[in-house]
N, C-alpha and C. Protein backbone atom coordinates (compact mmCIF):
# COMPACT_ATOMS: atom_id res chain seq x y z
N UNK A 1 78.45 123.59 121.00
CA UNK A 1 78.75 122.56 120.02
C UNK A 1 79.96 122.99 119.20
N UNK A 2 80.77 122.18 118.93
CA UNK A 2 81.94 122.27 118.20
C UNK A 2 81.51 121.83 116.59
N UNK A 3 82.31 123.28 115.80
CA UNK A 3 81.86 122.98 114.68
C UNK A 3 82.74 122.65 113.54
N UNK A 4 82.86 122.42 113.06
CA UNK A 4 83.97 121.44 111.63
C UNK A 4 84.63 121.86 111.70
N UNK A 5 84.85 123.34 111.06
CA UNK A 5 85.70 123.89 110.99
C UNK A 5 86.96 123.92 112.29
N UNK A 6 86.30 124.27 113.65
CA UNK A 6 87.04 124.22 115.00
C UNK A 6 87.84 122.79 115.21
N UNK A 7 86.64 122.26 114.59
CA UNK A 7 87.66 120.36 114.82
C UNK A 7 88.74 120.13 113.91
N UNK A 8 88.73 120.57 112.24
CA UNK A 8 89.82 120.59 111.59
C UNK A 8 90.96 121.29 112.60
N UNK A 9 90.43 122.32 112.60
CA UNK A 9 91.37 123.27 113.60
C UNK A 9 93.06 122.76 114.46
N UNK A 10 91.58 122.19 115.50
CA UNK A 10 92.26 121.68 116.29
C UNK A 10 93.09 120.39 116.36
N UNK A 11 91.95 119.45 115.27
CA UNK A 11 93.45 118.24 114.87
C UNK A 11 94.50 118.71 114.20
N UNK A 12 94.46 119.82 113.34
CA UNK A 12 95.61 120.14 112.77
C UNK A 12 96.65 120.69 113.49
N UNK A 13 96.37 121.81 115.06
CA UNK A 13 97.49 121.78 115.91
C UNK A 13 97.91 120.73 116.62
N UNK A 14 97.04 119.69 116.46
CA UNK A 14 97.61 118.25 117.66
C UNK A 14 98.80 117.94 116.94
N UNK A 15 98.56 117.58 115.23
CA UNK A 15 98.98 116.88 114.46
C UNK A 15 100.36 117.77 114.33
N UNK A 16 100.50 119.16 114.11
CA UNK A 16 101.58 119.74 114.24
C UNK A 16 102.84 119.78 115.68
N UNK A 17 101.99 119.79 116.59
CA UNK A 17 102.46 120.00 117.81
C UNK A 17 103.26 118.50 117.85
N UNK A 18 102.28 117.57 118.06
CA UNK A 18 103.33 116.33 117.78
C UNK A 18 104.71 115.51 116.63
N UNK A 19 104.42 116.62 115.75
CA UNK A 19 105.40 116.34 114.66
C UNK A 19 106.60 117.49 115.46
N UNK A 20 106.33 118.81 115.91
CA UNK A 20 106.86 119.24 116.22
C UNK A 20 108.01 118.68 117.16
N UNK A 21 107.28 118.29 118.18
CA UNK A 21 108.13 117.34 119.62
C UNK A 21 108.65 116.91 119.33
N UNK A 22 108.79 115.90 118.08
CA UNK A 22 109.37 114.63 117.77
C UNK A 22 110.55 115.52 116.91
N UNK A 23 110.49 116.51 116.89
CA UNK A 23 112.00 117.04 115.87
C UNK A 23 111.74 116.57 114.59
N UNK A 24 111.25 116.35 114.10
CA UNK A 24 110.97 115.85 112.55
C UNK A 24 110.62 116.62 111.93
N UNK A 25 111.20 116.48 110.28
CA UNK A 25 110.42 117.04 109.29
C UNK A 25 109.01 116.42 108.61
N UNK A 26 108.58 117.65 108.03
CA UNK A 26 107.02 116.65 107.72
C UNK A 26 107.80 115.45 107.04
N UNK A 27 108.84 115.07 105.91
CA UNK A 27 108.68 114.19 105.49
C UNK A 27 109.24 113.03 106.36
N UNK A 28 110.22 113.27 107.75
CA UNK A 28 110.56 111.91 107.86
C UNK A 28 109.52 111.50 109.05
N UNK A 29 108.41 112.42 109.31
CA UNK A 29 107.39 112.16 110.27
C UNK A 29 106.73 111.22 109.20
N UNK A 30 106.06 111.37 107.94
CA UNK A 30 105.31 110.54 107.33
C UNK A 30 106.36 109.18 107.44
N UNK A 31 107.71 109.29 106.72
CA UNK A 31 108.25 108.06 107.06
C UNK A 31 108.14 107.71 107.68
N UNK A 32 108.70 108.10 109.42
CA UNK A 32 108.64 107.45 110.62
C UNK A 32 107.23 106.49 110.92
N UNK A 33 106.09 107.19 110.14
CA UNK A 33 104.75 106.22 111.13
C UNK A 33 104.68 106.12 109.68
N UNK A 34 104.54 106.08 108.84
CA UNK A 34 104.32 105.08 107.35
C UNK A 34 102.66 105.69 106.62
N UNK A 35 102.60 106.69 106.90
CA UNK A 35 101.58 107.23 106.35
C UNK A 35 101.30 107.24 105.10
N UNK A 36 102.38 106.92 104.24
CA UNK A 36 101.66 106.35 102.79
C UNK A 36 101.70 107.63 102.18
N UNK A 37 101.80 109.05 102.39
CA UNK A 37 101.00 109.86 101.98
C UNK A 37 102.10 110.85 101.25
N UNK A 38 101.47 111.86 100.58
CA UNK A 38 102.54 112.78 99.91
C UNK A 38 103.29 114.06 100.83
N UNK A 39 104.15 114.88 101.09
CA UNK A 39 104.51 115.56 101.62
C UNK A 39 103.41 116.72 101.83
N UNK A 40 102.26 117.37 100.51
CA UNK A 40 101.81 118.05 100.21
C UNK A 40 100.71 117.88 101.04
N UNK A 41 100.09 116.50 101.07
CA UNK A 41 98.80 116.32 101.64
C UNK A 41 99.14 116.49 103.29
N UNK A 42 100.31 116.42 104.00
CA UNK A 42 100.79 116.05 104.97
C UNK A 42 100.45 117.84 105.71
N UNK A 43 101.04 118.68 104.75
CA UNK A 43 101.20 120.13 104.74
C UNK A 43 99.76 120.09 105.15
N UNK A 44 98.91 120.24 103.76
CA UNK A 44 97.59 120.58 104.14
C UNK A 44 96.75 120.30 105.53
N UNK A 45 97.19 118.80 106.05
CA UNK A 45 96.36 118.66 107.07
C UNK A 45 97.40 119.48 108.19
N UNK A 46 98.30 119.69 108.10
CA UNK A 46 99.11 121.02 109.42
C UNK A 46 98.31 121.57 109.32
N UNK A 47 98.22 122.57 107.92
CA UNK A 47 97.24 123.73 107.92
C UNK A 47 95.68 123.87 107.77
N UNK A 48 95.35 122.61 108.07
CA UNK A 48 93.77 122.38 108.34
C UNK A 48 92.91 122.73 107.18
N UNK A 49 93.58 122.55 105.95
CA UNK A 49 93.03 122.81 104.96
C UNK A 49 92.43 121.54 104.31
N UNK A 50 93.02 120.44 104.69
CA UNK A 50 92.56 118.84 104.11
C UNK A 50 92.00 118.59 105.81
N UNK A 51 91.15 117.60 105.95
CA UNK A 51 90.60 116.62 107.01
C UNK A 51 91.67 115.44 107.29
N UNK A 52 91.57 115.29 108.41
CA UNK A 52 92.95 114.57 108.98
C UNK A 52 92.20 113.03 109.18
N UNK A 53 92.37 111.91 108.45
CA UNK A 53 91.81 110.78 109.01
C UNK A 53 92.12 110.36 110.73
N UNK A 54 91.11 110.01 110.57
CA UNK A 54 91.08 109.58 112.42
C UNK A 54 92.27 108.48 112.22
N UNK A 55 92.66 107.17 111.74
CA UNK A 55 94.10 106.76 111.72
C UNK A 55 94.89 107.05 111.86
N UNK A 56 95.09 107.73 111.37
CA UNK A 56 96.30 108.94 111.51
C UNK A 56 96.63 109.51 112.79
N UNK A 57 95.64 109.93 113.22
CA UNK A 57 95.51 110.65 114.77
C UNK A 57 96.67 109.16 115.98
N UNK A 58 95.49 108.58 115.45
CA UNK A 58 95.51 106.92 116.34
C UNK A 58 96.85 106.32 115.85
N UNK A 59 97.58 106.51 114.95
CA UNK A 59 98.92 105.95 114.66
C UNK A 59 100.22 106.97 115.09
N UNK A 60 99.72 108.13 115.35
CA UNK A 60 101.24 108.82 115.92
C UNK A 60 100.44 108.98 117.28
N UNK A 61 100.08 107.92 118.05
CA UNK A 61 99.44 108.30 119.18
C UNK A 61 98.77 109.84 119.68
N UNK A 62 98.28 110.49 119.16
CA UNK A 62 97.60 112.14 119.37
C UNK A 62 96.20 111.40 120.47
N UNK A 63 95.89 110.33 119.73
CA UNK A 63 94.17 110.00 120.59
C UNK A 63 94.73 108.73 120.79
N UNK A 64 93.71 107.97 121.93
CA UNK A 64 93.50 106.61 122.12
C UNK A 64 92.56 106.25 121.26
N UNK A 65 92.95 104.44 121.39
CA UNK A 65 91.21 103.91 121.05
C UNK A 65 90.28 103.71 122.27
N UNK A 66 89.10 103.50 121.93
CA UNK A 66 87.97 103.48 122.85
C UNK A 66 87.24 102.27 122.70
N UNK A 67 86.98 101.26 124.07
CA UNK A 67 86.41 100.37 123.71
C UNK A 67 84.66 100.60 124.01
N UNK A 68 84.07 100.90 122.93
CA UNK A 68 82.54 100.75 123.14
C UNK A 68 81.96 99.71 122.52
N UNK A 69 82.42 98.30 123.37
CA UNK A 69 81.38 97.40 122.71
C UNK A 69 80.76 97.72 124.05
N UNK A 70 80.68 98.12 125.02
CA UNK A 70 79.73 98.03 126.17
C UNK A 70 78.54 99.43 126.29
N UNK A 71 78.55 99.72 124.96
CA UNK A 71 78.12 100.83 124.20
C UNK A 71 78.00 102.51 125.40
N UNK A 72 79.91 102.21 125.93
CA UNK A 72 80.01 103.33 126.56
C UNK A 72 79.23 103.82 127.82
N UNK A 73 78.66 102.77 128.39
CA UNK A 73 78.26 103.31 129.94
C UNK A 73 78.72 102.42 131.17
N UNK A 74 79.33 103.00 132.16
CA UNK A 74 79.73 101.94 132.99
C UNK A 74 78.61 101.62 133.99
């Protein structure tokens, strides 16, 4: 089982890795996808110190969405 801490973890290297690619700084990455958010809070979730909203993930494409109205079984 994966535990909180490991999941902060690891969204926080997705979230870096993809800001990375894109050549951006944290702040014109928040510009670029409109995150609303402060430079500081932006930092924290790199360093997995804040929780990364799942939006977030889903707006710089890191995850898909999932359709479970078929409550996920084929």
């Amino acid at each position: 089982m994966i535990t909180k801490e490991k999941a902060m973890k690891t969204c926080a290297e997705i979230l870096k890795k993809a800001r990375k690619q894109s050549g951006m700084s944290q702040s014109n990455f928040i510009k670029h996808y409109k995150l609303n958010i402060k430079q500081g809070t932006y930092s924290r979730w790199e360093n997995g110190t804040y929780k990364i909203p799942a939006y977030v993930l889903l707006r710089i494409g890191a995850i898909q969405p999932v359709d479970l109205s078929d409550g996920g079984e084929k």
